[in-house]
N, C-alpha and C. Protein backbone atom coordinates (compact mmCIF):
# COMPACT_ATOMS: atom_id res chain seq x y z
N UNK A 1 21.09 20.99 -75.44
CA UNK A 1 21.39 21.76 -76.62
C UNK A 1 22.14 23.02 -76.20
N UNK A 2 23.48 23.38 -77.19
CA UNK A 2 24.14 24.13 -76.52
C UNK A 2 24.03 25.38 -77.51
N UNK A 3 23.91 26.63 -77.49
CA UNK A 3 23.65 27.73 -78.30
C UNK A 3 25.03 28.82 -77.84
N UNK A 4 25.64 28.72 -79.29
CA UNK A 4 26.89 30.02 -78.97
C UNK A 4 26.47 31.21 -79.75
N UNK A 5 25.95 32.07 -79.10
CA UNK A 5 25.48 33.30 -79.83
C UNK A 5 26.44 34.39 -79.95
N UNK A 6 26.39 34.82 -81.22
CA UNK A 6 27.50 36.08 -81.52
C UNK A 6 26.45 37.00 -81.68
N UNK A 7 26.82 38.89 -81.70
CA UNK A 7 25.87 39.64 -81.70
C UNK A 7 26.60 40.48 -82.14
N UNK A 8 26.47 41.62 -82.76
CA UNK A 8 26.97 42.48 -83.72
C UNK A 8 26.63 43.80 -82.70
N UNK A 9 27.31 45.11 -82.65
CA UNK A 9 26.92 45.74 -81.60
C UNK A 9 25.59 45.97 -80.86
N UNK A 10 24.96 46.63 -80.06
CA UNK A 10 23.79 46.70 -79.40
C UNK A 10 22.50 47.20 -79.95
N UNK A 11 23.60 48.52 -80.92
CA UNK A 11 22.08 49.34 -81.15
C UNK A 11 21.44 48.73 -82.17
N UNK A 12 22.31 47.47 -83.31
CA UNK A 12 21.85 47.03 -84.15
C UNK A 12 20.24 45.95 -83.75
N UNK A 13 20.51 45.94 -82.33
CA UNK A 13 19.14 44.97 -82.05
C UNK A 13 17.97 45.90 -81.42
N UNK A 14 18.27 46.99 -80.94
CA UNK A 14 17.08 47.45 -80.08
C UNK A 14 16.14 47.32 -80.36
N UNK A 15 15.50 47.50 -81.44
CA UNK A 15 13.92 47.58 -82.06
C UNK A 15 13.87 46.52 -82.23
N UNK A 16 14.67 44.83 -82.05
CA UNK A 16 14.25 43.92 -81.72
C UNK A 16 14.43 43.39 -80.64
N UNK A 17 14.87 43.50 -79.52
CA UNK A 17 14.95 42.94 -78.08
C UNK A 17 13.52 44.17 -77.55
N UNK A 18 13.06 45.29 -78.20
CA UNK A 18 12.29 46.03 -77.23
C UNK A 18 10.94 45.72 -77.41
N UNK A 19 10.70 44.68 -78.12
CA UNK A 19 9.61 43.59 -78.76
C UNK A 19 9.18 42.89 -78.09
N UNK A 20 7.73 42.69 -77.21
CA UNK A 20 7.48 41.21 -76.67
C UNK A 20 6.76 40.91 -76.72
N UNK A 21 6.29 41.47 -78.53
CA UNK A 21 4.89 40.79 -78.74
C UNK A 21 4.86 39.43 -78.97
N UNK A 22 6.44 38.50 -79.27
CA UNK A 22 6.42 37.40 -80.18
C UNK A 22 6.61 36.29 -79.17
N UNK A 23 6.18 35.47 -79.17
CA UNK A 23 6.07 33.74 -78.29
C UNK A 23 7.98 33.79 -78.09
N UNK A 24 8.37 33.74 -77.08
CA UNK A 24 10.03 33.33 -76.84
C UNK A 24 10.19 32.09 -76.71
N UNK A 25 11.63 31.23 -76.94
CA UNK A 25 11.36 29.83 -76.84
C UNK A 25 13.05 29.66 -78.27
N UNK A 26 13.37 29.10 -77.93
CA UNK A 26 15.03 28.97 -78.26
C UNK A 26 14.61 27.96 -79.83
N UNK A 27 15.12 27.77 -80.50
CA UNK A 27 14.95 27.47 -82.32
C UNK A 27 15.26 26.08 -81.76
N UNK A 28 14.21 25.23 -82.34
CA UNK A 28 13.78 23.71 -82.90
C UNK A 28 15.10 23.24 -83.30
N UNK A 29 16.01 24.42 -84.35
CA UNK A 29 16.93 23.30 -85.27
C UNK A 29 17.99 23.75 -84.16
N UNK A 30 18.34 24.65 -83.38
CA UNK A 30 19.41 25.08 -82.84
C UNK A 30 20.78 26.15 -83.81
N UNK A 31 19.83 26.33 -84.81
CA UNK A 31 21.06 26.96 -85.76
C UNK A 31 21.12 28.67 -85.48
N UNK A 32 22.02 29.32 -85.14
CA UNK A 32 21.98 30.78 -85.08
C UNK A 32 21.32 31.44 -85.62
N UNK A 33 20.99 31.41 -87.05
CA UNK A 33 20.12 31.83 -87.61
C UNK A 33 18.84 32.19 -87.09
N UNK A 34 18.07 30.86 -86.52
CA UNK A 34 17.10 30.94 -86.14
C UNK A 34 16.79 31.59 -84.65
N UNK A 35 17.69 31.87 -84.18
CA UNK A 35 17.67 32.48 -82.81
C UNK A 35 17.24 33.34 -82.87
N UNK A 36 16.07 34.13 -82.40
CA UNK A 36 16.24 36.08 -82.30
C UNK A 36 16.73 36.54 -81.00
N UNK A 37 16.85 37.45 -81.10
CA UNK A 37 17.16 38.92 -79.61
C UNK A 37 16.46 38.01 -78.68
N UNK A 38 15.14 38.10 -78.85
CA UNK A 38 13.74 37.81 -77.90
C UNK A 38 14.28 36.46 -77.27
N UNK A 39 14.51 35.45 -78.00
CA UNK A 39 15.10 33.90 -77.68
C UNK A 39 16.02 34.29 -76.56
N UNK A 40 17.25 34.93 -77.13
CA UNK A 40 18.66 34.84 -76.62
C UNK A 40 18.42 35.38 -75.39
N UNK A 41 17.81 36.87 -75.07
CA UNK A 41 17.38 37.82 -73.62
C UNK A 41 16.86 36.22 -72.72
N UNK A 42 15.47 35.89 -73.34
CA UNK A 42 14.79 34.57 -72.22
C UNK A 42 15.30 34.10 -71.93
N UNK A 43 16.60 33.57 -72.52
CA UNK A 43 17.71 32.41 -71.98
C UNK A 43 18.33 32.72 -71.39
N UNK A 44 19.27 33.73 -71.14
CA UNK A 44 19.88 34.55 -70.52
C UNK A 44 19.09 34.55 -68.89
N UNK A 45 17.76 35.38 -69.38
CA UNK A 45 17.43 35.79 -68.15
C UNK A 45 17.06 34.24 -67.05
N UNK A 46 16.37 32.96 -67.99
CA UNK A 46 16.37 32.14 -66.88
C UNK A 46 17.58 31.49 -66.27
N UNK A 47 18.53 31.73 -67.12
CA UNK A 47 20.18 31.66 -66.54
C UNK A 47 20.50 32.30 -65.08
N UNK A 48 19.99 34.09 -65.26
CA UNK A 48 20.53 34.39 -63.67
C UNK A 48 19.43 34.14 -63.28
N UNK A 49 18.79 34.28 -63.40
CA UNK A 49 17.68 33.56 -62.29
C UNK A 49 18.06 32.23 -61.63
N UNK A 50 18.06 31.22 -62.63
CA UNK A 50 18.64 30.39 -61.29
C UNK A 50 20.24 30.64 -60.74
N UNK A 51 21.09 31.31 -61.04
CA UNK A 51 21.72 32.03 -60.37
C UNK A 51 22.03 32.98 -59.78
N UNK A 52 20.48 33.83 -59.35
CA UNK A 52 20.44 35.16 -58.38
C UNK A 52 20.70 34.70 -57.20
N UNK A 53 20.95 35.26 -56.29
CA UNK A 53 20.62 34.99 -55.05
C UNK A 53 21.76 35.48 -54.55
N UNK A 54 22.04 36.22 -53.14
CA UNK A 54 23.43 36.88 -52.29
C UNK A 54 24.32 35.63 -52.56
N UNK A 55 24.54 34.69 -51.76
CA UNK A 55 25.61 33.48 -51.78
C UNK A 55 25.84 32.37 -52.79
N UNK A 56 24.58 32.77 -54.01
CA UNK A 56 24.67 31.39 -54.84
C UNK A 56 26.47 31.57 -55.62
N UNK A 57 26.75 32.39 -55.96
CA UNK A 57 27.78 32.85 -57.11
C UNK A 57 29.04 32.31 -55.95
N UNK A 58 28.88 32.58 -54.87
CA UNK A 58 30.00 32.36 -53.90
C UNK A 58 30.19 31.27 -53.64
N UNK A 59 29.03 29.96 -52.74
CA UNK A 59 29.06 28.75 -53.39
C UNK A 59 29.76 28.31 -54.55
N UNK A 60 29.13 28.42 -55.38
CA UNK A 60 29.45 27.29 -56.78
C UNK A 60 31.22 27.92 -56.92
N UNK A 61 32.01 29.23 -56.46
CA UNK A 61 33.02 29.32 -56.91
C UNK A 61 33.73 28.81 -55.43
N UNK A 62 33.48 28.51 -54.31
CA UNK A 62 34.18 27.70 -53.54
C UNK A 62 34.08 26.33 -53.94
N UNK A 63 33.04 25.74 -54.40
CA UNK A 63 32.62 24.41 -55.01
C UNK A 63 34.10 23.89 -56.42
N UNK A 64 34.00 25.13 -57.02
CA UNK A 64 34.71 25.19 -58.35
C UNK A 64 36.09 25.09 -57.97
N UNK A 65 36.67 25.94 -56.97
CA UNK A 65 37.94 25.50 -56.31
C UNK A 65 38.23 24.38 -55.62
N UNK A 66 37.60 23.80 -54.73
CA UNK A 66 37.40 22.71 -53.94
C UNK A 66 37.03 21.16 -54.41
N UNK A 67 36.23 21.27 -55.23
CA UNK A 67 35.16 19.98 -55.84
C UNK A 67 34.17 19.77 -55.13
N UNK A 68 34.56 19.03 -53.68
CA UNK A 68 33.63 18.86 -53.04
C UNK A 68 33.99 19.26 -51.67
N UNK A 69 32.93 19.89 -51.05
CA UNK A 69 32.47 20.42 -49.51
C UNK A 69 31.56 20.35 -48.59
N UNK A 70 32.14 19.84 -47.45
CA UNK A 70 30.66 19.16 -47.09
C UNK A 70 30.00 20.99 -46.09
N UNK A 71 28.97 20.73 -45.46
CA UNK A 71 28.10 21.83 -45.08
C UNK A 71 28.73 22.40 -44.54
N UNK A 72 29.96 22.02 -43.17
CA UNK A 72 30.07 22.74 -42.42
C UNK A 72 31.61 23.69 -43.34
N UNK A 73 32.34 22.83 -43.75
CA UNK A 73 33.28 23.51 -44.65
C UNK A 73 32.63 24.84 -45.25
N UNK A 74 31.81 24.69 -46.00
CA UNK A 74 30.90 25.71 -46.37
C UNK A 74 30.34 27.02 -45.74
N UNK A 75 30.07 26.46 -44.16
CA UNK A 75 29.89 27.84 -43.59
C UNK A 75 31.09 28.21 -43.48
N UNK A 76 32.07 27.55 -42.57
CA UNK A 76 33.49 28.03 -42.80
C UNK A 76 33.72 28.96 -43.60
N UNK A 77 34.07 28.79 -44.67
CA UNK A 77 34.86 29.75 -46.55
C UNK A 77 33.55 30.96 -46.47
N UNK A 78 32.14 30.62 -46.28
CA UNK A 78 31.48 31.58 -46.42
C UNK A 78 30.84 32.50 -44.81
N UNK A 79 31.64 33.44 -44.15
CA UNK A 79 31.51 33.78 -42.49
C UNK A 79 29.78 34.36 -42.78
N UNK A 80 29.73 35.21 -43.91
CA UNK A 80 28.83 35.83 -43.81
C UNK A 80 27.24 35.29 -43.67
N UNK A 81 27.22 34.34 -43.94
CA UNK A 81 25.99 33.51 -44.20
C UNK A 81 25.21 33.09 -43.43
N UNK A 82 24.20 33.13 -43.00
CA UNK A 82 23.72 32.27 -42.03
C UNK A 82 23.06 30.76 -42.41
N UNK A 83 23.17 29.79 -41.70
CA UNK A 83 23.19 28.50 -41.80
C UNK A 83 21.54 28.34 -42.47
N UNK A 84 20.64 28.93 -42.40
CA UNK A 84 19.36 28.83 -42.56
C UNK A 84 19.26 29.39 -44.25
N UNK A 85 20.44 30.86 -44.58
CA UNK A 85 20.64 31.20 -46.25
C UNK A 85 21.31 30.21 -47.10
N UNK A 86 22.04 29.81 -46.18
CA UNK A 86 23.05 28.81 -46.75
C UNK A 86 22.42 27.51 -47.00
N UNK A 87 21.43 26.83 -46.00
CA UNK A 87 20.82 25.72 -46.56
C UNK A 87 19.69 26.09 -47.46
N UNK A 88 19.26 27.04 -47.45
CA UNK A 88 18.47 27.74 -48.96
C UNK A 88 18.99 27.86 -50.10
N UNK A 89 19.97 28.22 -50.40
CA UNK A 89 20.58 28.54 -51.76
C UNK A 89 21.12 27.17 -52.19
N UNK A 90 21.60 26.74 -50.90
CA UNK A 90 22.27 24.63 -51.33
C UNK A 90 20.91 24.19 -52.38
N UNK A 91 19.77 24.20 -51.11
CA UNK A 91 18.76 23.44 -52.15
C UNK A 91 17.98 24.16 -53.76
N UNK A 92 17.97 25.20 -53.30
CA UNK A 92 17.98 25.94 -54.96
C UNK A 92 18.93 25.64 -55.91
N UNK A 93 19.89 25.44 -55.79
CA UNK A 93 21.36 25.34 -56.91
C UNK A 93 20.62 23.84 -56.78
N UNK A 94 20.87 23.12 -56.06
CA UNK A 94 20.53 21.64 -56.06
C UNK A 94 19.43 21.15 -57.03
N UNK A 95 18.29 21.71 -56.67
CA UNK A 95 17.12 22.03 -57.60
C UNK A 95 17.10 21.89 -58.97
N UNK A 96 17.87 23.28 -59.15
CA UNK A 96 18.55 23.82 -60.65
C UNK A 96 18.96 23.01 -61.37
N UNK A 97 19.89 21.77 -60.65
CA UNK A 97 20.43 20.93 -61.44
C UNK A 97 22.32 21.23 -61.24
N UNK A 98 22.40 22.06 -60.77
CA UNK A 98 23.81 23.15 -60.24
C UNK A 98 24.77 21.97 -59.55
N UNK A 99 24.25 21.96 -58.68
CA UNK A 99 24.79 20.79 -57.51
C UNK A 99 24.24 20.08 -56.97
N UNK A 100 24.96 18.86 -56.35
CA UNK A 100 24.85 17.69 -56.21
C UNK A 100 24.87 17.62 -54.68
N UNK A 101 23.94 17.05 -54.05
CA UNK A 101 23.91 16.74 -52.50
C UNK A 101 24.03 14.92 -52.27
N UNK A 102 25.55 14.58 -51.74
CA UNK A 102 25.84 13.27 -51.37
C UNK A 102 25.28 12.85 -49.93
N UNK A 103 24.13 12.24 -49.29
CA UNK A 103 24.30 12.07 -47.99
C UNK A 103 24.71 10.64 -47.73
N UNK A 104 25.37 10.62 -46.55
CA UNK A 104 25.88 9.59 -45.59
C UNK A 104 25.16 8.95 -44.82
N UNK A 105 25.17 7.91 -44.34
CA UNK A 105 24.17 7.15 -43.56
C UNK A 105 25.15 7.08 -42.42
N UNK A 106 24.98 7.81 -41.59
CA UNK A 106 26.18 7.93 -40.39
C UNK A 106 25.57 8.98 -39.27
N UNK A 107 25.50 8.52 -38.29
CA UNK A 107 25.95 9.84 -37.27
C UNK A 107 26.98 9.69 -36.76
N UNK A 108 27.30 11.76 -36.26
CA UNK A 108 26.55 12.42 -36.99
C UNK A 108 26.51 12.31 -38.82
N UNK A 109 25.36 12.97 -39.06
CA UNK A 109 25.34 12.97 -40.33
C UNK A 109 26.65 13.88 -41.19
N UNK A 110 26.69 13.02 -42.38
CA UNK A 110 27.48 13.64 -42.96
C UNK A 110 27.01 14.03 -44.35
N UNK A 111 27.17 15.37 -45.03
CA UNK A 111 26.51 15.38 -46.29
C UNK A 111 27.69 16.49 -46.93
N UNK A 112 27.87 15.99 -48.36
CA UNK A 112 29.08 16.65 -49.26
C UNK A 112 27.98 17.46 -50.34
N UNK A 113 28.58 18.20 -50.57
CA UNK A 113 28.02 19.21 -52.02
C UNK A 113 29.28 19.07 -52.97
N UNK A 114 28.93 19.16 -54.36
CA UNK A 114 30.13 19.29 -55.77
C UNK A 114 29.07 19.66 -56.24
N UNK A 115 29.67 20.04 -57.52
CA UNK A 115 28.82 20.71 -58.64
C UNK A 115 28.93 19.61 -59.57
N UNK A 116 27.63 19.19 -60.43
CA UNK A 116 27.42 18.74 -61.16
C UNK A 116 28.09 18.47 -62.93
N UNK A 117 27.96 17.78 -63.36
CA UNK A 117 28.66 17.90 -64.51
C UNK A 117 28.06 19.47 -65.26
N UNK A 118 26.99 19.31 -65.44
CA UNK A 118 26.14 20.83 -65.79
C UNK A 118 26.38 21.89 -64.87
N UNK A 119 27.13 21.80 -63.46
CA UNK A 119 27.32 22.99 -63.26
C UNK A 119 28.43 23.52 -63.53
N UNK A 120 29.51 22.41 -63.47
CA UNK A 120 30.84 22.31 -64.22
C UNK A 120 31.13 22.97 -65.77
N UNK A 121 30.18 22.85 -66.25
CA UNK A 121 30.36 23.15 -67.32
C UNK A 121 30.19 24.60 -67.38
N UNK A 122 29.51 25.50 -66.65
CA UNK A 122 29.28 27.04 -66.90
C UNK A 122 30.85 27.75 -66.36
N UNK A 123 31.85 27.05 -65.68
CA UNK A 123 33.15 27.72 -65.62
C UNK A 123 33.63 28.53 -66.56
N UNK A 124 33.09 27.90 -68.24
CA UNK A 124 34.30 28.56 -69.07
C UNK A 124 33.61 30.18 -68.88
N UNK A 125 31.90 29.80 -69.10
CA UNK A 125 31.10 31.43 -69.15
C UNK A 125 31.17 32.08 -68.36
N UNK A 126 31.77 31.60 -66.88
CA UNK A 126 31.70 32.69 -65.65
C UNK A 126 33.15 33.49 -65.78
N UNK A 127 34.37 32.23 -66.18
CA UNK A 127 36.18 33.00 -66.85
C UNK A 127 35.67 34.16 -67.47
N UNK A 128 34.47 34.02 -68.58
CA UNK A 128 34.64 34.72 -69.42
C UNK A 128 33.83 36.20 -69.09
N UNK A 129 33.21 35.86 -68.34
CA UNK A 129 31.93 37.01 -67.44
C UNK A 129 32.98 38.31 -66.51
N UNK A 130 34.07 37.06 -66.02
CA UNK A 130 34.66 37.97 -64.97
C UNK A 130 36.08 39.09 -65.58
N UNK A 131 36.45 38.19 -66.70
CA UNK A 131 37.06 38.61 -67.67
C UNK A 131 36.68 39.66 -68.38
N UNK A 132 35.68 39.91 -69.02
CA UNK A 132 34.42 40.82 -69.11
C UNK A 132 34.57 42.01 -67.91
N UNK A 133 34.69 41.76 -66.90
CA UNK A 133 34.14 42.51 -65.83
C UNK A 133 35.52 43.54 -65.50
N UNK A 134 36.75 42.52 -65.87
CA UNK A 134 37.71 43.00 -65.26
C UNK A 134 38.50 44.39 -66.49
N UNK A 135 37.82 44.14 -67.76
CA UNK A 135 37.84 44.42 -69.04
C UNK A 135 36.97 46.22 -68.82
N UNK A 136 36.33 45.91 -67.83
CA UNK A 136 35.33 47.73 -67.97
C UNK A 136 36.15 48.75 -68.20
N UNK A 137 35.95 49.79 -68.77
CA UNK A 137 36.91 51.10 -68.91
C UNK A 137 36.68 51.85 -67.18
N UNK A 138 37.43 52.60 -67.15
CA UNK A 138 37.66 53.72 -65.76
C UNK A 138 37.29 54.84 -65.96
């Protein structure tokens, strides 16, 4: 279920996002209407959550350029990482549902990462995040 939320400026919600007395949990019918503040924040927040982490954001946008990469490519594009963060955040995104781990029946082993159709799909919101970002006043 996909939810496009519009919001009218900020201060119009405060005295309802600063609320947590009420059960959170995204509307049955999916209609805007039924969404509140409280809904939209929870969703949001389990969003970066499974995308916190130092290297996750860096991943999925070498992934997003590339398609697919296998591990060592990966340390490659990313110097900073160590192989032990890097196979942590693989299996978290993996987890998530983010990306996809192909293994090979070969030695040595061979194993590819891509992003999933579902992770594929958050491109347009990250265009629009960075777009956003690049948008700040000075």
């Amino acid at each position: 279920m996909q939810l496009q939320l519009q919001w009218a400026p900020c201060e119009a919600h405060t005295t309802e996002v600063a609320r947590t007395n009420k059960k959170v949990r995204y509307s049955p019918t999916g209609k805007l209407e039924d969404v509140t503040p409280d809904m939209a924040a929870s969703g949001i927040e389990k969003a970066f959550r499974m995308l916190e982490g130092r290297w996750k954001m860096v991943i999925i946008f070498h992934l997003f350029d590339r398609s697919t990469l296998r591990f060592s490519e990966l340390e490659r594009a990313i110097p900073g990482v160590s192989q032990k963060m890097l196979i942590q955040q693989l299996r978290e995104l993996e987890r998530d549902g983010i990306v996809a781990r192909k293994i090979y029946p070969q030695v040595p082993p061979k194993v590819e990462y891509s992003l999933t159709n579902w992770g594929k799909a958050m491109c347009p919101a990250l265009d629009a995040l960075l777009e956003w970002a690049a948008a700040r006043p000075k």
